[in-house]
PDB file of N, CA and C in Angstrom:
ATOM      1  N   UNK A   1      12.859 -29.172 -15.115  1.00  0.00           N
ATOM      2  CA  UNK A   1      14.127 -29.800 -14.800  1.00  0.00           C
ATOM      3  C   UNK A   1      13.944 -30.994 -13.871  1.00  0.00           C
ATOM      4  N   UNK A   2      12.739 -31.326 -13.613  1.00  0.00           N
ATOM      5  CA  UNK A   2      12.443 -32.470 -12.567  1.00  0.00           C
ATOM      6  C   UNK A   2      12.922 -33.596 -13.144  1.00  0.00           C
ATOM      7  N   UNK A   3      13.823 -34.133 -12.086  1.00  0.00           N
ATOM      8  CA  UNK A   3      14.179 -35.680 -12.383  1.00  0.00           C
ATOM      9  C   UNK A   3      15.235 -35.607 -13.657  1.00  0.00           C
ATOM     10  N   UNK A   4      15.779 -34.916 -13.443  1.00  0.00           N
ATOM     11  CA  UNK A   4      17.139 -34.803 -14.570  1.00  0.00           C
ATOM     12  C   UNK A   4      18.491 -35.176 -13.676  1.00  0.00           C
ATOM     13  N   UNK A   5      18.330 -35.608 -12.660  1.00  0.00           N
ATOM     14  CA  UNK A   5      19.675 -35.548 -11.830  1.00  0.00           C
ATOM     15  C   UNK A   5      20.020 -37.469 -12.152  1.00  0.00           C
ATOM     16  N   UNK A   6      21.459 -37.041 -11.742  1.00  0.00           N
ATOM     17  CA  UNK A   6      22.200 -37.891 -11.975  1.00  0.00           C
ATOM     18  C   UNK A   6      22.077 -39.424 -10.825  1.00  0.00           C
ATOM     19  N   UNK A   7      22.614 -40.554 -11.240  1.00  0.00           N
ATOM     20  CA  UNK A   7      22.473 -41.641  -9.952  1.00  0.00           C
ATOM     21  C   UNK A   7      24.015 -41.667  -9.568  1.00  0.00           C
ATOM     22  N   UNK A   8      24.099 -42.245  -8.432  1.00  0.00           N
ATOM     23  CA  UNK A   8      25.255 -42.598  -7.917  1.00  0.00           C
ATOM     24  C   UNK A   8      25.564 -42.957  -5.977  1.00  0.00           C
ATOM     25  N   UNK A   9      26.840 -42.069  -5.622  1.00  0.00           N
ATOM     26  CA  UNK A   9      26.947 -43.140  -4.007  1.00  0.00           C
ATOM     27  C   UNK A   9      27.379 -41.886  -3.555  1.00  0.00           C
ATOM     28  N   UNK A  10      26.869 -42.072  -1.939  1.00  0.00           N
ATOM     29  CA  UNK A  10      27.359 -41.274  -0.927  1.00  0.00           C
ATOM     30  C   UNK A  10      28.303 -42.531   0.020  1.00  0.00           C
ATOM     31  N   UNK A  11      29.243 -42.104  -0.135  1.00  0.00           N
ATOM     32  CA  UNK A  11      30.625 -42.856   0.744  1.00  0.00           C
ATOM     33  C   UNK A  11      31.360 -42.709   1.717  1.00  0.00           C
ATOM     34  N   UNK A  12      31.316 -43.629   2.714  1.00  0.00           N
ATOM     35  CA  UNK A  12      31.610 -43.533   4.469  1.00  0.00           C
ATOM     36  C   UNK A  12      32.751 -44.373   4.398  1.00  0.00           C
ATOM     37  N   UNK A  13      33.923 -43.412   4.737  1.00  0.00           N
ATOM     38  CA  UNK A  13      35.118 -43.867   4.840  1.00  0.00           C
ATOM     39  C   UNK A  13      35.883 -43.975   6.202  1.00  0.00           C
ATOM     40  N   UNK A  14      36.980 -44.772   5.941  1.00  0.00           N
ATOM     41  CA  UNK A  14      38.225 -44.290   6.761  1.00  0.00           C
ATOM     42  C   UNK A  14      39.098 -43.863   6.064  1.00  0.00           C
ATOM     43  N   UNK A  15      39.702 -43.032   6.654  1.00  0.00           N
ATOM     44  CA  UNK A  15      41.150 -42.169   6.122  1.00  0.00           C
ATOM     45  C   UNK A  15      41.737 -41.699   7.161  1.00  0.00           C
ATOM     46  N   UNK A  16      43.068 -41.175   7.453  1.00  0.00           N
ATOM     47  CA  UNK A  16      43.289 -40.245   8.009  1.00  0.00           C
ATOM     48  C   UNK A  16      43.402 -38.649   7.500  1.00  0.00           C
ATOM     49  N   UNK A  17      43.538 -37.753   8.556  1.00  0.00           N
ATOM     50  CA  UNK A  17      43.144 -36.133   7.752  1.00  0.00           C
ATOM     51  C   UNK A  17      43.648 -36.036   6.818  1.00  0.00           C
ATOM     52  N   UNK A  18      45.036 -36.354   6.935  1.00  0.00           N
ATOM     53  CA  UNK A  18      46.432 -36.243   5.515  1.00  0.00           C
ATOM     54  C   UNK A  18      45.938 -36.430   4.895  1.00  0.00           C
ATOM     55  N   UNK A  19      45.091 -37.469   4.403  1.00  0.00           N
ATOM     56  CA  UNK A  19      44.595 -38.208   3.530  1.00  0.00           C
ATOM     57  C   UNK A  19      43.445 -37.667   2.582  1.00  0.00           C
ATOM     58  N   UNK A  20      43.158 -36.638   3.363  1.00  0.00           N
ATOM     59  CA  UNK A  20      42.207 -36.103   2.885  1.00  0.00           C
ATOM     60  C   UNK A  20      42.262 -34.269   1.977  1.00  0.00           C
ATOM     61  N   UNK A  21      41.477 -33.725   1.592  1.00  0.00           N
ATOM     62  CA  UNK A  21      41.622 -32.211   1.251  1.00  0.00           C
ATOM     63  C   UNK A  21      40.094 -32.294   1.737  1.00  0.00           C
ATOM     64  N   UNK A  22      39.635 -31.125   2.158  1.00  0.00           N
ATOM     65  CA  UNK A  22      38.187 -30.659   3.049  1.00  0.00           C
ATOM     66  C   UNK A  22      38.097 -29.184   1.197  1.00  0.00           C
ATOM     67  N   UNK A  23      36.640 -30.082   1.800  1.00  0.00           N
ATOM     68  CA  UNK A  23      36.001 -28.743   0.767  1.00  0.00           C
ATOM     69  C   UNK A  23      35.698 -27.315   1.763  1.00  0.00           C
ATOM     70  N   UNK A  24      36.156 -25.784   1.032  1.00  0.00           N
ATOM     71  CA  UNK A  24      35.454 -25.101   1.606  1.00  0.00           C
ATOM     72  C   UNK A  24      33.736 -24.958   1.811  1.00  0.00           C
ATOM     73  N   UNK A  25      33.578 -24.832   2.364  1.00  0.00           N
ATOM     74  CA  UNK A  25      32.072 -23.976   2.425  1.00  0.00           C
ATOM     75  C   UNK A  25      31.133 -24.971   2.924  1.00  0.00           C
ATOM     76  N   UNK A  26      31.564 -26.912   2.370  1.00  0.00           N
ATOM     77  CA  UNK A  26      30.978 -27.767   2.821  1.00  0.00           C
ATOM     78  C   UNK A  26      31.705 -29.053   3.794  1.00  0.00           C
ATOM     79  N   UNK A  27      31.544 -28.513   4.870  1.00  0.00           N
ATOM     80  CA  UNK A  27      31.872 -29.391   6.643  1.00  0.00           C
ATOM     81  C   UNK A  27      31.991 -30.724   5.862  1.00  0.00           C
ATOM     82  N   UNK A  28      31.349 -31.136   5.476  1.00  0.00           N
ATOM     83  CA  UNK A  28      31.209 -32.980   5.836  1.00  0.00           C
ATOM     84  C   UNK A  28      31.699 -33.354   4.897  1.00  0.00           C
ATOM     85  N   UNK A  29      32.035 -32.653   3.677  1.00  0.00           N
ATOM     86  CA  UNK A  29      32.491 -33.241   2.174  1.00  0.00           C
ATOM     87  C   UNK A  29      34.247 -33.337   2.718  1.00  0.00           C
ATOM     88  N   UNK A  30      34.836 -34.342   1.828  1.00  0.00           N
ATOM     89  CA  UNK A  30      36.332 -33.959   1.641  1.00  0.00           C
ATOM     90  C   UNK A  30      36.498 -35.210   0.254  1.00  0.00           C
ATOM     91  N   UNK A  31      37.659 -35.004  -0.021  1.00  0.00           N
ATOM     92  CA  UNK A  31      38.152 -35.783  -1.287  1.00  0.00           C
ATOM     93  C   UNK A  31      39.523 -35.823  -1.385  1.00  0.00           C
ATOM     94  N   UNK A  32      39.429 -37.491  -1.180  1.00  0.00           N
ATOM     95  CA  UNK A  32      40.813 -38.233  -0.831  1.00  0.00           C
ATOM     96  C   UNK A  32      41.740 -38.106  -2.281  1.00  0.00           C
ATOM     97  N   UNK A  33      42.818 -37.985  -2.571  1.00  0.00           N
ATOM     98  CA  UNK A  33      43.839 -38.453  -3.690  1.00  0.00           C
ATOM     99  C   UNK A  33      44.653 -39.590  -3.701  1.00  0.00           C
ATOM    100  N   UNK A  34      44.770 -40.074  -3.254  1.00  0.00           N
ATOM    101  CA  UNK A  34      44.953 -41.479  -2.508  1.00  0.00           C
ATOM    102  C   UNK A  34      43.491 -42.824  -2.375  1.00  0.00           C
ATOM    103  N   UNK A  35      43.753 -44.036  -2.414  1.00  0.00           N
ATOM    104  CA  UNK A  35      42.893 -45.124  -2.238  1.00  0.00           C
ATOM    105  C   UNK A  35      42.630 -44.629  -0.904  1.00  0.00           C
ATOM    106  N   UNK A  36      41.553 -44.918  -0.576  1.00  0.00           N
ATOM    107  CA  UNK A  36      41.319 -44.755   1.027  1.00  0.00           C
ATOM    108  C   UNK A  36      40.110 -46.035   1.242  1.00  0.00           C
ATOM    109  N   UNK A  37      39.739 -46.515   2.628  1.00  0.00           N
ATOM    110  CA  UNK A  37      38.758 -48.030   3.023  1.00  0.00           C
ATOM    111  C   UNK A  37      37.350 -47.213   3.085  1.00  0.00           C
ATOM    112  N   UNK A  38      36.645 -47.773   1.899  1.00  0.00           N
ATOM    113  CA  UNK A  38      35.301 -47.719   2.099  1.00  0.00           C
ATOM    114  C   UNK A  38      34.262 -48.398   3.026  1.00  0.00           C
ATOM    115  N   UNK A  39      33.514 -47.813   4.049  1.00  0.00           N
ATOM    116  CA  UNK A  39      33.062 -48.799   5.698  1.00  0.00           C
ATOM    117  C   UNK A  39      31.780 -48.614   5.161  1.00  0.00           C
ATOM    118  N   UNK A  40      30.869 -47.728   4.231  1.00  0.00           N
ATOM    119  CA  UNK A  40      29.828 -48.203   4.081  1.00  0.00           C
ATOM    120  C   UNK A  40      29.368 -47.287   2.689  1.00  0.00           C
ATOM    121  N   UNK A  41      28.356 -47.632   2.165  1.00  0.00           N
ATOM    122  CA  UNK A  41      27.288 -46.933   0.993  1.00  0.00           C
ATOM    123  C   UNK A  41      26.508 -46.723   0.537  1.00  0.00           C
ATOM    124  N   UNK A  42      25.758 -45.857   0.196  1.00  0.00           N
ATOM    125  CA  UNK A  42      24.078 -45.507  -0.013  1.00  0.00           C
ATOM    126  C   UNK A  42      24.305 -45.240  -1.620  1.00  0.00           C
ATOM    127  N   UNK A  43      23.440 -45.713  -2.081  1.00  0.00           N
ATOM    128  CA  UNK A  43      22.622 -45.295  -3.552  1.00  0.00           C
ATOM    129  C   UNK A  43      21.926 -44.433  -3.581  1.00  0.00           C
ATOM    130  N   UNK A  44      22.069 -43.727  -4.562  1.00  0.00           N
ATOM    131  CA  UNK A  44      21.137 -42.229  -4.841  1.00  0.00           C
ATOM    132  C   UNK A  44      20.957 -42.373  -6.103  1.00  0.00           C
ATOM    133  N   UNK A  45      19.176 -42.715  -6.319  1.00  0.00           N
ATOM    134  CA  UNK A  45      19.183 -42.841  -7.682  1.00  0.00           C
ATOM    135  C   UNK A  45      18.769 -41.785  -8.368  1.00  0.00           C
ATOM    136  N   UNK A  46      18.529 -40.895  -8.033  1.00  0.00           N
ATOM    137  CA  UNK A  46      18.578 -39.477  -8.733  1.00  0.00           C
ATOM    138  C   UNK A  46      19.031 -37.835  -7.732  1.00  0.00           C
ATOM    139  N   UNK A  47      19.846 -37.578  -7.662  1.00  0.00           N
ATOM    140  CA  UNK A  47      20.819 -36.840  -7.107  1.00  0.00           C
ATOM    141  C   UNK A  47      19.589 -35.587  -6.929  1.00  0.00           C
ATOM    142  N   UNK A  48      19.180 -34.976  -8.128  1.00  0.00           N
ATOM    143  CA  UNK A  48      18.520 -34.079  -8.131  1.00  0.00           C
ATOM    144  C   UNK A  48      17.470 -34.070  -7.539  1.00  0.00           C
ATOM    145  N   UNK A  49      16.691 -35.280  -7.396  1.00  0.00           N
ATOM    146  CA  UNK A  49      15.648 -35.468  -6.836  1.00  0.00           C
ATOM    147  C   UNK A  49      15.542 -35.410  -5.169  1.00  0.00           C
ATOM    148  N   UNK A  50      17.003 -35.903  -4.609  1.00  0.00           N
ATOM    149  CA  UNK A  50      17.124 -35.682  -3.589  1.00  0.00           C
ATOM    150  C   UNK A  50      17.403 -34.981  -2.723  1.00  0.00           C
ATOM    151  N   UNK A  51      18.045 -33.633  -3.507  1.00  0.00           N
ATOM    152  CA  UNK A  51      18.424 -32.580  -3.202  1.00  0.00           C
ATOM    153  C   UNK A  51      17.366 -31.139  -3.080  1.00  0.00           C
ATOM    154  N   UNK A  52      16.392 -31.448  -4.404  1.00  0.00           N
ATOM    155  CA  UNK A  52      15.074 -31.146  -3.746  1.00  0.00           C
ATOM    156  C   UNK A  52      14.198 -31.065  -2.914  1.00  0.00           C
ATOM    157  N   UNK A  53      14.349 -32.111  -2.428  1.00  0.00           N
ATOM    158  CA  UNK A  53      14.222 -32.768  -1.583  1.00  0.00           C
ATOM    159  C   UNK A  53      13.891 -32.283   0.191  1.00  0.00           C
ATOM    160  N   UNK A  54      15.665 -32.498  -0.137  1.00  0.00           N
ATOM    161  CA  UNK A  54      16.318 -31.831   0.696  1.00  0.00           C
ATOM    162  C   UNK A  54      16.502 -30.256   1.371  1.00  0.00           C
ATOM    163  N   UNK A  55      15.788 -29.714   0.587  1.00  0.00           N
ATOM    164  CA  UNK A  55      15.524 -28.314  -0.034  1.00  0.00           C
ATOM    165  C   UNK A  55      14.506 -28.041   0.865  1.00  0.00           C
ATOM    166  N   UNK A  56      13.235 -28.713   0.134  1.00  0.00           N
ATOM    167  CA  UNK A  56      11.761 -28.525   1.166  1.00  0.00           C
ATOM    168  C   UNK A  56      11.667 -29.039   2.041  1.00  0.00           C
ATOM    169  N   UNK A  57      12.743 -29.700   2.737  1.00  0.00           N
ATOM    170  CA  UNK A  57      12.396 -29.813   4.146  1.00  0.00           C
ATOM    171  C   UNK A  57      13.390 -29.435   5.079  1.00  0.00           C
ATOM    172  N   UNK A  58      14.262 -28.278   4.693  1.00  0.00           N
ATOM    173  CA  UNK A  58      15.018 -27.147   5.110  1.00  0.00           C
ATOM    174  C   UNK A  58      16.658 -27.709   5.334  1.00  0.00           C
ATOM    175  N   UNK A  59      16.972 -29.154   4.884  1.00  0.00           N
ATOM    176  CA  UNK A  59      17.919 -29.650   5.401  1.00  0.00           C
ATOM    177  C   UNK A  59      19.107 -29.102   4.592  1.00  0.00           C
ATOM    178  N   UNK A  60      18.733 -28.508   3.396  1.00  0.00           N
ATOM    179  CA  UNK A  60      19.752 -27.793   2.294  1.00  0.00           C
ATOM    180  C   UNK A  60      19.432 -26.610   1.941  1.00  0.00           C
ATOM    181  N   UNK A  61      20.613 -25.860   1.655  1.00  0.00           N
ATOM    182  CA  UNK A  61      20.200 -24.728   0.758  1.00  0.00           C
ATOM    183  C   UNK A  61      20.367 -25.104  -0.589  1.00  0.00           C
ATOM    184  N   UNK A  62      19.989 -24.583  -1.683  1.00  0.00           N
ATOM    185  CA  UNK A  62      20.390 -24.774  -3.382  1.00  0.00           C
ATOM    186  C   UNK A  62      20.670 -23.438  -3.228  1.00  0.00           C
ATOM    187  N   UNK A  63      21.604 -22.735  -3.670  1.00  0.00           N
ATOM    188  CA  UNK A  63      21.911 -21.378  -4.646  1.00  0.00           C
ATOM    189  C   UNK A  63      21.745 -21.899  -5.986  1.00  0.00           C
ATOM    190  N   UNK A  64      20.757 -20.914  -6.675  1.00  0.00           N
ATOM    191  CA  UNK A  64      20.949 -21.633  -8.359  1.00  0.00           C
ATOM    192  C   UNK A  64      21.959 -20.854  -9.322  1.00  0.00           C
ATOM    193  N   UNK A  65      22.842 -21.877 -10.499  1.00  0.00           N
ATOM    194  CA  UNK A  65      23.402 -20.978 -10.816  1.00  0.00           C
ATOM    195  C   UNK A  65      22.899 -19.938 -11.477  1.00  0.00           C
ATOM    196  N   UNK A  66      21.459 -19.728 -12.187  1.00  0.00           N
ATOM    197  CA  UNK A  66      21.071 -19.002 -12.956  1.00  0.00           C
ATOM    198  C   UNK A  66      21.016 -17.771 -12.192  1.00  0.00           C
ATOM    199  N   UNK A  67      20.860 -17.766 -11.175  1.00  0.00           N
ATOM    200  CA  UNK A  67      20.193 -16.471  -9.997  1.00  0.00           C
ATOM    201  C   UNK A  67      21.060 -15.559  -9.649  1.00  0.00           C
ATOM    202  N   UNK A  68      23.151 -15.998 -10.404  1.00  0.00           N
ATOM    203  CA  UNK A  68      23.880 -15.385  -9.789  1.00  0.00           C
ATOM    204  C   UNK A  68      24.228 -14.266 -10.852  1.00  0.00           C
ATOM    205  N   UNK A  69      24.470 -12.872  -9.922  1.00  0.00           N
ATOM    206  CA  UNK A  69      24.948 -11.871 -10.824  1.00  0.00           C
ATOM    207  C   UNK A  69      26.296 -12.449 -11.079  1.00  0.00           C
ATOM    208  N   UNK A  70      27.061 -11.506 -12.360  1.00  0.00           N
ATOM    209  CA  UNK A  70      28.170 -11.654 -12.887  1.00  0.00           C
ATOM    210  C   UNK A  70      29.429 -11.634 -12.088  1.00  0.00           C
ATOM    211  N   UNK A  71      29.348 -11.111 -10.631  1.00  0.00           N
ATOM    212  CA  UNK A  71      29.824 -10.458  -9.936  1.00  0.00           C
ATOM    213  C   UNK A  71      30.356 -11.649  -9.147  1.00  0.00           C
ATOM    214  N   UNK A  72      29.083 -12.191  -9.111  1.00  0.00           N
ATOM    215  CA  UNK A  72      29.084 -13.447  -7.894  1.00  0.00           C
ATOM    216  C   UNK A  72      29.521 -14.613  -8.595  1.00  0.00           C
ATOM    217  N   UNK A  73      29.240 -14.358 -10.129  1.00  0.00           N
ATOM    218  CA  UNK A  73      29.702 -15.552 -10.563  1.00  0.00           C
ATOM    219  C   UNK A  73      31.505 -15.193 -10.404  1.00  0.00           C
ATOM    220  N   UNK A  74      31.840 -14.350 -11.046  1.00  0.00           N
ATOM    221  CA  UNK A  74      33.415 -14.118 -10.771  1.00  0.00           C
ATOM    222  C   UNK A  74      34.215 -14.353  -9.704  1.00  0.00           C
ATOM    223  N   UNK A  75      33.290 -14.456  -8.562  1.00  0.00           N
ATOM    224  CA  UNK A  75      33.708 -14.475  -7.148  1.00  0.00           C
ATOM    225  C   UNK A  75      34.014 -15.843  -7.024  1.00  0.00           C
ATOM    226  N   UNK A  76      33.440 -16.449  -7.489  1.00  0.00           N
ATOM    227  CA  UNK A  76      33.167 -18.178  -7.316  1.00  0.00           C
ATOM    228  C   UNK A  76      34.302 -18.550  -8.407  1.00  0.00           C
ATOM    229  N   UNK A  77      34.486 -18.310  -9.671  1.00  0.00           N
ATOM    230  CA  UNK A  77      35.009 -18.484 -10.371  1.00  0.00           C
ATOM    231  C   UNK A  77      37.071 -18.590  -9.550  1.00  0.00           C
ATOM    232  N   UNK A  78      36.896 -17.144  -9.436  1.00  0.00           N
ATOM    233  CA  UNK A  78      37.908 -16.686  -8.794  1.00  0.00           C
ATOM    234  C   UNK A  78      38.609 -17.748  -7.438  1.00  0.00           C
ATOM    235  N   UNK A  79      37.492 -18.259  -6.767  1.00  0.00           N
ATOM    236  CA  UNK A  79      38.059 -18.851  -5.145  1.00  0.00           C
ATOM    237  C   UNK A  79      38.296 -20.477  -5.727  1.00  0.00           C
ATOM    238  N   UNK A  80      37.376 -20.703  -6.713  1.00  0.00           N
ATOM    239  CA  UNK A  80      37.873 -22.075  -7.304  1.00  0.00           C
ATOM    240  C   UNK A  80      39.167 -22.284  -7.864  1.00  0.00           C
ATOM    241  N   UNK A  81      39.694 -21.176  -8.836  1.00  0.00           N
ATOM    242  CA  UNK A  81      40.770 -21.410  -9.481  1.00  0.00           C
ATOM    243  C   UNK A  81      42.210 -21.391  -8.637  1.00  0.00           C
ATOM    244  N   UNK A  82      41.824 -20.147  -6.947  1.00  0.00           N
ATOM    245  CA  UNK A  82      42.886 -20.327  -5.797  1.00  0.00           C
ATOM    246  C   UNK A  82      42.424 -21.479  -4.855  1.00  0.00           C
ATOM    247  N   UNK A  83      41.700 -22.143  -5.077  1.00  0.00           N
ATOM    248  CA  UNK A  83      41.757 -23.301  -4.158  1.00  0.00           C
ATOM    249  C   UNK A  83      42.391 -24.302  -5.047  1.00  0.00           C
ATOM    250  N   UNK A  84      42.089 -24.726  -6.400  1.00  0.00           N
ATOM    251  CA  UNK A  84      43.081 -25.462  -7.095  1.00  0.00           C
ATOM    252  C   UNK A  84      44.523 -24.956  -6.925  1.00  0.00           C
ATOM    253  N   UNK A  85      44.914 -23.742  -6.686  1.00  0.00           N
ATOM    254  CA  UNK A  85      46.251 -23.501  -6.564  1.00  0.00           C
ATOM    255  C   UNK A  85      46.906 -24.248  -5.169  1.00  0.00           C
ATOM    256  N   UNK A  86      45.764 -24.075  -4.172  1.00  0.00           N
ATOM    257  CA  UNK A  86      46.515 -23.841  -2.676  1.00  0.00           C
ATOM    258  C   UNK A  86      46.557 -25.385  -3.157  1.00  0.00           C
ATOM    259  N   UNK A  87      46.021 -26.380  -3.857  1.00  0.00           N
ATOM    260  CA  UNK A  87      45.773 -28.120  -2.869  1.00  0.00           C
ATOM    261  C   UNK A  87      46.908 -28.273  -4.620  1.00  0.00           C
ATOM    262  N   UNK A  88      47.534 -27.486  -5.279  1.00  0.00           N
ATOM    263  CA  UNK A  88      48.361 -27.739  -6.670  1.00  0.00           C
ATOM    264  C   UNK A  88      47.698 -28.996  -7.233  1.00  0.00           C
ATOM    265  N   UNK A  89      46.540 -28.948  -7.618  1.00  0.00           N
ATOM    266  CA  UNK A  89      46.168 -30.011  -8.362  1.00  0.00           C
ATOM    267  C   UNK A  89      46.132 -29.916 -10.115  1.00  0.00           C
ATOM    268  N   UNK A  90      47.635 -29.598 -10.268  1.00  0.00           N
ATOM    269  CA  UNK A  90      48.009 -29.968 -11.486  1.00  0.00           C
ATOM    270  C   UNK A  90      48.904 -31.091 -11.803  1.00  0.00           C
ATOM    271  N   UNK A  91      49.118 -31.220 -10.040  1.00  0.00           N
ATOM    272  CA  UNK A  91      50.279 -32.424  -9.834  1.00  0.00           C
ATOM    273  C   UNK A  91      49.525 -33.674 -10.163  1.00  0.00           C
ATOM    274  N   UNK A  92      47.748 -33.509 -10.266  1.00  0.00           N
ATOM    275  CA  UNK A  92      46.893 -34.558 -10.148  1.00  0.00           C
ATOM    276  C   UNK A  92      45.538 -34.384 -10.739  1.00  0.00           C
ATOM    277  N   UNK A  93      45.786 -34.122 -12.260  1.00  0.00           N
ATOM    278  CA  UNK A  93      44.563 -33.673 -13.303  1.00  0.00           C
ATOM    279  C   UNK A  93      43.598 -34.636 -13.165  1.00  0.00           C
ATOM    280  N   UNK A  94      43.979 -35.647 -12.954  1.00  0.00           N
ATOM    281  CA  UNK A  94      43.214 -36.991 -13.280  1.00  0.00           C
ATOM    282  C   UNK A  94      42.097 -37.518 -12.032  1.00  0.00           C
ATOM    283  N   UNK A  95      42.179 -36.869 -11.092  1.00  0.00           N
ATOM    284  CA  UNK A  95      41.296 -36.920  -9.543  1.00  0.00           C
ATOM    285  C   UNK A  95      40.541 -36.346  -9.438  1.00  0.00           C
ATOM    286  N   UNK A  96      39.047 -36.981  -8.898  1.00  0.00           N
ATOM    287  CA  UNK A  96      38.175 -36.724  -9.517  1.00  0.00           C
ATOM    288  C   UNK A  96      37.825 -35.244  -9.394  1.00  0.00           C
ATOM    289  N   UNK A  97      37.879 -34.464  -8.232  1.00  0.00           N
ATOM    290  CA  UNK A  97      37.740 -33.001  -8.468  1.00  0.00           C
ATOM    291  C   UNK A  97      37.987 -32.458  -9.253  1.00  0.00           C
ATOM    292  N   UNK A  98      39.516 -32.668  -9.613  1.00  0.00           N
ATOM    293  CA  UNK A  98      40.142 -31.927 -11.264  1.00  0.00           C
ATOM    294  C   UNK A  98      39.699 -32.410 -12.205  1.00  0.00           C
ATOM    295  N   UNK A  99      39.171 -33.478 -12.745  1.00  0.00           N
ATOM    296  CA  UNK A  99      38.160 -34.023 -13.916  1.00  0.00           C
ATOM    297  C   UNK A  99      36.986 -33.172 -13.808  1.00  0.00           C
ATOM    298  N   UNK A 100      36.003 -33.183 -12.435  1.00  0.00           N
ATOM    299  CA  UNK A 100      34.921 -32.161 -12.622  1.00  0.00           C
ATOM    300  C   UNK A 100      35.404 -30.775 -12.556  1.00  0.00           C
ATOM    301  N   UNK A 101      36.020 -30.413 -12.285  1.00  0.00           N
ATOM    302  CA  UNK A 101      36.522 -28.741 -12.800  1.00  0.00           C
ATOM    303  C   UNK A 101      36.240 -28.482 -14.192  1.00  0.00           C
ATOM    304  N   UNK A 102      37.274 -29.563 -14.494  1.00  0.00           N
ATOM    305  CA  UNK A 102      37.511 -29.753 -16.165  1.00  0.00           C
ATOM    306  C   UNK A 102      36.556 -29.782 -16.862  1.00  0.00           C
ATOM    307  N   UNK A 103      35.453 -30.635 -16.738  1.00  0.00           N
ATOM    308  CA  UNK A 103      34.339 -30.969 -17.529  1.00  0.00           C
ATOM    309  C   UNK A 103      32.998 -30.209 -17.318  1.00  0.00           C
ATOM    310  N   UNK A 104      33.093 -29.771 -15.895  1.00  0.00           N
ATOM    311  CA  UNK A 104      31.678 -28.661 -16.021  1.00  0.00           C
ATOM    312  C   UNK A 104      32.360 -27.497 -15.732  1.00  0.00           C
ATOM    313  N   UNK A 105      33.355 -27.027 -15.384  1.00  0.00           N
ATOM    314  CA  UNK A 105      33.919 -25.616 -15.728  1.00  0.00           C
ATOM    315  C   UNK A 105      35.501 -25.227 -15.848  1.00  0.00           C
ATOM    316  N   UNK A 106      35.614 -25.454 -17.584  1.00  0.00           N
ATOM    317  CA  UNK A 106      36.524 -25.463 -18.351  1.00  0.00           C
ATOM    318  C   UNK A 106      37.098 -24.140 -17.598  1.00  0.00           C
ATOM    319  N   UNK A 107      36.361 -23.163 -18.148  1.00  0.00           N
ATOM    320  CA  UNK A 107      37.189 -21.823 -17.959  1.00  0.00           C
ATOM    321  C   UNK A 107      37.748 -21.545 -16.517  1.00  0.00           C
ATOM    322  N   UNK A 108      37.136 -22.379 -15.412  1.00  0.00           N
ATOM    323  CA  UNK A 108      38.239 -22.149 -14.305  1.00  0.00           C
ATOM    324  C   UNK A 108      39.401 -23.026 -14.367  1.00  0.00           C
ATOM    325  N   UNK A 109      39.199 -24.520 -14.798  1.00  0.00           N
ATOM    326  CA  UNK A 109      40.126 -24.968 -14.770  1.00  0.00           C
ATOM    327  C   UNK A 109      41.507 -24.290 -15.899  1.00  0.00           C
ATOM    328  N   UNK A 110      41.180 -23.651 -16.979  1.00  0.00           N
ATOM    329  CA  UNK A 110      41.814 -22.585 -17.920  1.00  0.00           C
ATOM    330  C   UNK A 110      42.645 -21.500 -16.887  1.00  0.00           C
ATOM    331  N   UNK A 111      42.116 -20.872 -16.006  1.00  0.00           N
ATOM    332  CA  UNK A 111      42.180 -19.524 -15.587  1.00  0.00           C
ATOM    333  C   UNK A 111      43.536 -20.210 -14.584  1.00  0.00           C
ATOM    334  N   UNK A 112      43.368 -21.285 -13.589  1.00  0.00           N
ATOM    335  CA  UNK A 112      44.215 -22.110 -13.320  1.00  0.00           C
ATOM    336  C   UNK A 112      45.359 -22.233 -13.667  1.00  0.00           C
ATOM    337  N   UNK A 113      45.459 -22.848 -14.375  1.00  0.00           N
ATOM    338  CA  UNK A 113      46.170 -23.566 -15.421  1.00  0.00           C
ATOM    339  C   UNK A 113      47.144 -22.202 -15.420  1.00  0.00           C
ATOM    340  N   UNK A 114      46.590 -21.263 -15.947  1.00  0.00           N
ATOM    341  CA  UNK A 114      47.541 -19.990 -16.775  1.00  0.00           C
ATOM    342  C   UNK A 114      48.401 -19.847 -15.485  1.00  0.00           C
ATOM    343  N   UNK A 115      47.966 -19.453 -14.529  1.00  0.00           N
ATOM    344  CA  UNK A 115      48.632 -19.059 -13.181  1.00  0.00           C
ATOM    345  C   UNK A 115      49.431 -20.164 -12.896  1.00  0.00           C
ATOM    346  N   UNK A 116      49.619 -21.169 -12.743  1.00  0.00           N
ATOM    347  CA  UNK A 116      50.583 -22.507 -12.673  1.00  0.00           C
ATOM    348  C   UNK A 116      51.461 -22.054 -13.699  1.00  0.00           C
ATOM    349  N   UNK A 117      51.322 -21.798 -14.854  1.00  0.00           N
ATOM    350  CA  UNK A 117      52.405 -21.974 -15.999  1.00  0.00           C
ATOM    351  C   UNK A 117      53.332 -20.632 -15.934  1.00  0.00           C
ATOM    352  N   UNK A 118      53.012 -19.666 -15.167  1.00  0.00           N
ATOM    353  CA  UNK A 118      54.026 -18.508 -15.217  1.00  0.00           C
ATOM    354  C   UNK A 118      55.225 -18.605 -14.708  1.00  0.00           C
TER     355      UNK A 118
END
């Protein structure tokens, strides 16, 4: 799987909190729905590579998904589809979190979805 990762930007903003939704589990991440002022940007030309990386020299953990029982996958499954509930991002399919839901895991964004429509 070496060197299969993706390129792209790590982005240093201003916003205010409002402005923002905070990821669980990860401190420093959040994701604006709103335009917000970009103050600076790094290139990452292979995501995977850097995260490896990042790995062997203790600055990250990786959980892989292959490694997870069914159990754990459900668990995860489960806190994704109530965190799309708590931030209602059906009001806002099109941002980028709800696009990656969508596209690398249909069936939560599905499981979602059902619970909104009752």
């Amino acid at each position: 799987m070496e060197g299969e990762g993706v390129a792209g930007f790590i982005y240093e903003t201003e916003a205010a909190e409002d402005q923002l939704i905070p990821f669980p589990n990860i401190p420093c991440a959040r994701l604006s729905v709103t335009p917000i002022k970009v103050t600076g940007c790094r290139e990452i030309k292979n995501a995977y590579d850097l995260f490896m990386e990042y790995e062997a020299q203790g600055k990250l953990k990786v959980a892989r998904f292959e490694d997870k029982t069914e159990r754990q996958l459900e668990w995860w499954y489960a806190d994704l589809a109530a965190y799309l509930k708590e931030k209602e991002m059906i009001k806002c399919p099109e941002c980028p979190y709800a696009v990656f839901i969508k596209k690398k895991l249909p069936q939560v964004w599905e499981r979602y979805r059902k619970t909104v429509e009752k």
